[in-house]
C-alpha atoms as a PDB file:
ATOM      1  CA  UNK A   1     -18.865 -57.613 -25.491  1.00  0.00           C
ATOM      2  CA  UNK A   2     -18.796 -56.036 -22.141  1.00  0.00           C
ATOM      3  CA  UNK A   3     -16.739 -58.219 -19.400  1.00  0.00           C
ATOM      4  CA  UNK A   4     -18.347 -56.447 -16.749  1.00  0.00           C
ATOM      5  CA  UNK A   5     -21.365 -57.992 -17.479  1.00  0.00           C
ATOM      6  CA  UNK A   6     -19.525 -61.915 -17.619  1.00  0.00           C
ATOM      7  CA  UNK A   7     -17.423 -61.229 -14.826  1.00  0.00           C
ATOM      8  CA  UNK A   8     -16.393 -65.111 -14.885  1.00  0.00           C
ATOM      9  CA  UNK A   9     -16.530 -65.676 -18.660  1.00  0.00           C
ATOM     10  CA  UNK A  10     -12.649 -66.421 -18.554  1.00  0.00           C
ATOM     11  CA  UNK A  11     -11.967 -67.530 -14.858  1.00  0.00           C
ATOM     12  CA  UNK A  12     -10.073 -70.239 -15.236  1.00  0.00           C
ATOM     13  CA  UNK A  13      -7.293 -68.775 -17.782  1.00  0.00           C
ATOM     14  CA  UNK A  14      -3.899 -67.457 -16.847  1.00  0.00           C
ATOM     15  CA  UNK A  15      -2.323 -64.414 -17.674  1.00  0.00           C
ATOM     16  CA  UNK A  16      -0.249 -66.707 -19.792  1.00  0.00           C
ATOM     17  CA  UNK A  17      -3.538 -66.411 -21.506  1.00  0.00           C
ATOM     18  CA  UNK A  18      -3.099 -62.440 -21.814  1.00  0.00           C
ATOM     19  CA  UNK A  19      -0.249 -61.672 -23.027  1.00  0.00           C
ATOM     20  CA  UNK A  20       2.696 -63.210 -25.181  1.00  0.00           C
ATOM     21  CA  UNK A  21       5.940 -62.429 -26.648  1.00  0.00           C
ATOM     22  CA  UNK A  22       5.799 -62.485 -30.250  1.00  0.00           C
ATOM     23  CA  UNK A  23       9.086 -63.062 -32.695  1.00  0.00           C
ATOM     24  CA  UNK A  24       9.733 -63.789 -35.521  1.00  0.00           C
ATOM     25  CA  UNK A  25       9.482 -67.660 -34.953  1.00  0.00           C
ATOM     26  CA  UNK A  26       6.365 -67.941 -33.390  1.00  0.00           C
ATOM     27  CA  UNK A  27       4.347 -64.391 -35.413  1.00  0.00           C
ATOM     28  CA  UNK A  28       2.373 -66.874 -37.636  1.00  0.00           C
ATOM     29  CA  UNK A  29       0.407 -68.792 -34.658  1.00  0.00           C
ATOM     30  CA  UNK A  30       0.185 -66.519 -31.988  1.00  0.00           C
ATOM     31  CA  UNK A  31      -1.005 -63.797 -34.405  1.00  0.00           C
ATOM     32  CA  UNK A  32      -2.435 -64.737 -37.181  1.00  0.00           C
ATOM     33  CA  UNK A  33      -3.745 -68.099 -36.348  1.00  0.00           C
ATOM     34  CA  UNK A  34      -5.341 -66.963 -32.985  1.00  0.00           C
ATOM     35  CA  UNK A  35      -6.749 -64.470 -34.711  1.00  0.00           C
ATOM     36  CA  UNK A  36      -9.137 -66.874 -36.066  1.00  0.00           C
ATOM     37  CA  UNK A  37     -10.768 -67.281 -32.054  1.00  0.00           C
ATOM     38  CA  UNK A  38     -10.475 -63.949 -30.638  1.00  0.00           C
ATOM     39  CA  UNK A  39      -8.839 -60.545 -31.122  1.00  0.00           C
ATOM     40  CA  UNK A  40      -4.885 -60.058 -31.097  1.00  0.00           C
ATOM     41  CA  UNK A  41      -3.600 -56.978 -30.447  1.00  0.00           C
ATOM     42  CA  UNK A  42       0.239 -56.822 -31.844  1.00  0.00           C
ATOM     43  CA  UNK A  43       2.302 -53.785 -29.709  1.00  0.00           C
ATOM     44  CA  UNK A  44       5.498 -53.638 -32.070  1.00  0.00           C
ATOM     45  CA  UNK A  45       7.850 -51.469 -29.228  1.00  0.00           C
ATOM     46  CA  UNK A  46      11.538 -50.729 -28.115  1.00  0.00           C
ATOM     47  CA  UNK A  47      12.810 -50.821 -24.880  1.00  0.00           C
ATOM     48  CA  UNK A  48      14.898 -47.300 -25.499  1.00  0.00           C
ATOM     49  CA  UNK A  49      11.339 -46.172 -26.781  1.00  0.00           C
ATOM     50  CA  UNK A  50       9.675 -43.423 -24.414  1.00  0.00           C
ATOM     51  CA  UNK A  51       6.060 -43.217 -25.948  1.00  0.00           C
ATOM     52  CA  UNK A  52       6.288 -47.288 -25.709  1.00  0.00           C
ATOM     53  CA  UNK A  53       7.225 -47.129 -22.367  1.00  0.00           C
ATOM     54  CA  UNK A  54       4.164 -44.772 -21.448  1.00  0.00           C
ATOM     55  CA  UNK A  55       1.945 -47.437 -23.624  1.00  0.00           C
ATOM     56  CA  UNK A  56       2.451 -50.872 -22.620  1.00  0.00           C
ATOM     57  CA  UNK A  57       1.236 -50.540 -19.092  1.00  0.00           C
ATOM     58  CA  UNK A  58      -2.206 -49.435 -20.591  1.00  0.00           C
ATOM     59  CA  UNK A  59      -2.148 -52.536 -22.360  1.00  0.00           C
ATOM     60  CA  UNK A  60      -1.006 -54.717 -19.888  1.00  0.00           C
ATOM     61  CA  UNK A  61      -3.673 -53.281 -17.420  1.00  0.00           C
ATOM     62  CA  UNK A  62      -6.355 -53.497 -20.401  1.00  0.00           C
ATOM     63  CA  UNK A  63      -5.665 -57.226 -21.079  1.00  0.00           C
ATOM     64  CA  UNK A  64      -5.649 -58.547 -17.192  1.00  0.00           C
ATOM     65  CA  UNK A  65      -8.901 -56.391 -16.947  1.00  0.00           C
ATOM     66  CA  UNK A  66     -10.744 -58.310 -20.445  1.00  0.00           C
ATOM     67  CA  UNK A  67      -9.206 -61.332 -19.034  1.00  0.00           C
ATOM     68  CA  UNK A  68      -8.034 -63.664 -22.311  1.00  0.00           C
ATOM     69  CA  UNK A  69     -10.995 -61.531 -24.494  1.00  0.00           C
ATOM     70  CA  UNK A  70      -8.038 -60.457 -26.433  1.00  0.00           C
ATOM     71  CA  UNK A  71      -4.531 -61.175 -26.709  1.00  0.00           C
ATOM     72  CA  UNK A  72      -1.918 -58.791 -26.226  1.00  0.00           C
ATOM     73  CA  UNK A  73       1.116 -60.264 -28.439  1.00  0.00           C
ATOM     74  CA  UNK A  74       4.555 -57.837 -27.842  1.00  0.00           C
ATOM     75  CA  UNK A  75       6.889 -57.418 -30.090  1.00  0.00           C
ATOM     76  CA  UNK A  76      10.487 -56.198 -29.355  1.00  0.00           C
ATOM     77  CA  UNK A  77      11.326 -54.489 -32.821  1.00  0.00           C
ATOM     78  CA  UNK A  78      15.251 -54.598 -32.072  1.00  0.00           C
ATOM     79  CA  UNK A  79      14.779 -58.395 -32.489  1.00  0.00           C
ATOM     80  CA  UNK A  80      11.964 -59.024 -34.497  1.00  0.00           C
ATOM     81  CA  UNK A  81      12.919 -56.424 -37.780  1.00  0.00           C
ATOM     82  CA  UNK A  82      11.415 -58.109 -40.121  1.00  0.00           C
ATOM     83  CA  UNK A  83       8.105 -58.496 -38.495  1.00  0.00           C
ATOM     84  CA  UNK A  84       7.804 -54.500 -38.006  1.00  0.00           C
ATOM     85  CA  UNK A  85       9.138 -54.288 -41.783  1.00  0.00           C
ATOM     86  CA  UNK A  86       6.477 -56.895 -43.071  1.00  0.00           C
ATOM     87  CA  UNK A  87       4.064 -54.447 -41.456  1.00  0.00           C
ATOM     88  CA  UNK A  88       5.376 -51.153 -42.898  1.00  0.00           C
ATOM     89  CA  UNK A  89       6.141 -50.228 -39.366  1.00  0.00           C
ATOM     90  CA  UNK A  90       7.469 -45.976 -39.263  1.00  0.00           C
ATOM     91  CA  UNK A  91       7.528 -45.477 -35.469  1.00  0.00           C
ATOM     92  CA  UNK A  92       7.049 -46.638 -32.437  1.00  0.00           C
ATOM     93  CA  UNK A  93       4.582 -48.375 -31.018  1.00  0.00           C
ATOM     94  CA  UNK A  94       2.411 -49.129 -33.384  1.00  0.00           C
ATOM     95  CA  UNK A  95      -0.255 -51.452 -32.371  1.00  0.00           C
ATOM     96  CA  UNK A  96      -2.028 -53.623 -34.924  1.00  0.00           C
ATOM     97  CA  UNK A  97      -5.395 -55.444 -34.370  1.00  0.00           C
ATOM     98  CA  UNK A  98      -5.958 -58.457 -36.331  1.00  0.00           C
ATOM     99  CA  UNK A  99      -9.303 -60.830 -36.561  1.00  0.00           C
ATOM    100  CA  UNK A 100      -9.636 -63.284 -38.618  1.00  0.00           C
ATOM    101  CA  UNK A 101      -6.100 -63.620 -39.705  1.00  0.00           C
ATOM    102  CA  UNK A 102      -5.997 -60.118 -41.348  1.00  0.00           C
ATOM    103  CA  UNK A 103      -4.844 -56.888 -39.971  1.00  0.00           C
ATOM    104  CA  UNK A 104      -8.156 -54.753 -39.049  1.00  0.00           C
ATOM    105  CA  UNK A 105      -6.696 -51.558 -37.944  1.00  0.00           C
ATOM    106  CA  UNK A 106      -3.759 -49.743 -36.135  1.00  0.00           C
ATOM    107  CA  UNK A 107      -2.901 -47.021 -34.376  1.00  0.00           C
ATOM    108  CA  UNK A 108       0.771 -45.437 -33.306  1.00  0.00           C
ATOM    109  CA  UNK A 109       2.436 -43.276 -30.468  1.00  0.00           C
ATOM    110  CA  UNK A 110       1.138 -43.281 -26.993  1.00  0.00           C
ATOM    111  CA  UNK A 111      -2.471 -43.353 -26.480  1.00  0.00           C
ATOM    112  CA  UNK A 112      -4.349 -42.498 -23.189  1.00  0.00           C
ATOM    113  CA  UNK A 113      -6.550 -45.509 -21.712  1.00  0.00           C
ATOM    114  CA  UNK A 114      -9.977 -44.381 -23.556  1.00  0.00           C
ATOM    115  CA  UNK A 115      -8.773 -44.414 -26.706  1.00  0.00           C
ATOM    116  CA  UNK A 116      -6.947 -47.791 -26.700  1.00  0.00           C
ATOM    117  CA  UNK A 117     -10.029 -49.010 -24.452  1.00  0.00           C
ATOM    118  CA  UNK A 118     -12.131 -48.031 -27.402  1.00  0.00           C
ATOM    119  CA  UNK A 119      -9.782 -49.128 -29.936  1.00  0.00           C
ATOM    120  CA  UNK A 120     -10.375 -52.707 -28.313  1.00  0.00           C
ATOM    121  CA  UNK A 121     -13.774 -52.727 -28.316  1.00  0.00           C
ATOM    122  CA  UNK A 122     -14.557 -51.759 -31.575  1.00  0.00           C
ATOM    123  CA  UNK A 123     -12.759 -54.846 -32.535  1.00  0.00           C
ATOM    124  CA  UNK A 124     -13.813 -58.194 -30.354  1.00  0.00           C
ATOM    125  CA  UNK A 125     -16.334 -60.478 -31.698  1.00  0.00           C
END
């Protein structure tokens, strides 16, 4: 689906809409359960991480600019473990698409904007 073509299709959300924090507590709704309506994109990342650092404003540019098409859920590895270890995590980031309550596909390290633009795409319904 191309946005630029439904340039109101999600007016009325808010970027609360976009992006969440993930944890441990919260990993099974705003993951796999929303998974069910749209695309999630889980970016497991450090703070001390460089590569995550060059990432995650690529992703939070990509998921203002799809507006609520997917949702970006971060995860702060230092105090989520077990969520990167449930995942068989090895670096960071690693981002993690999931539809339909299942993981899809991933990818790791820093990507440049086409690639993780693509990455997206391949993966809304």
């Amino acid at each position: 689906m191309d946005l630029h073509t439904h340039p109101d299709m999600h007016a009325n959300l808010s970027s609360d809409d976009f992006v969440v924090d993930a944890t441990e507590q919260n990993f099974e709704h705003v993951a796999i359960r929303e998974s069910n309506k749209r695309l999630v994109l889980v970016d497991i990342s450090a703070d001390w991480c460089g590569p995550c650092n060059v990432l995650m404003p690529i992703l939070d540019k990509l998921s203002k600019e799809y507006a609520g098409t997917f949702l970006l859920a971060k995860v702060d590895a230092d105090e989520n473990m077990r969520i990167a270890g449930r995942y068989k995590v090895r670096g960071f980031p690693t981002v993690i698409a999931f539809v339909n309550g299942e993981e899809v596909d991933r990818f790791h390290s820093a990507q440049r904007e086409p690639f993780v633009r693509d990455f997206i795409e391949k993966h809304l319904f």
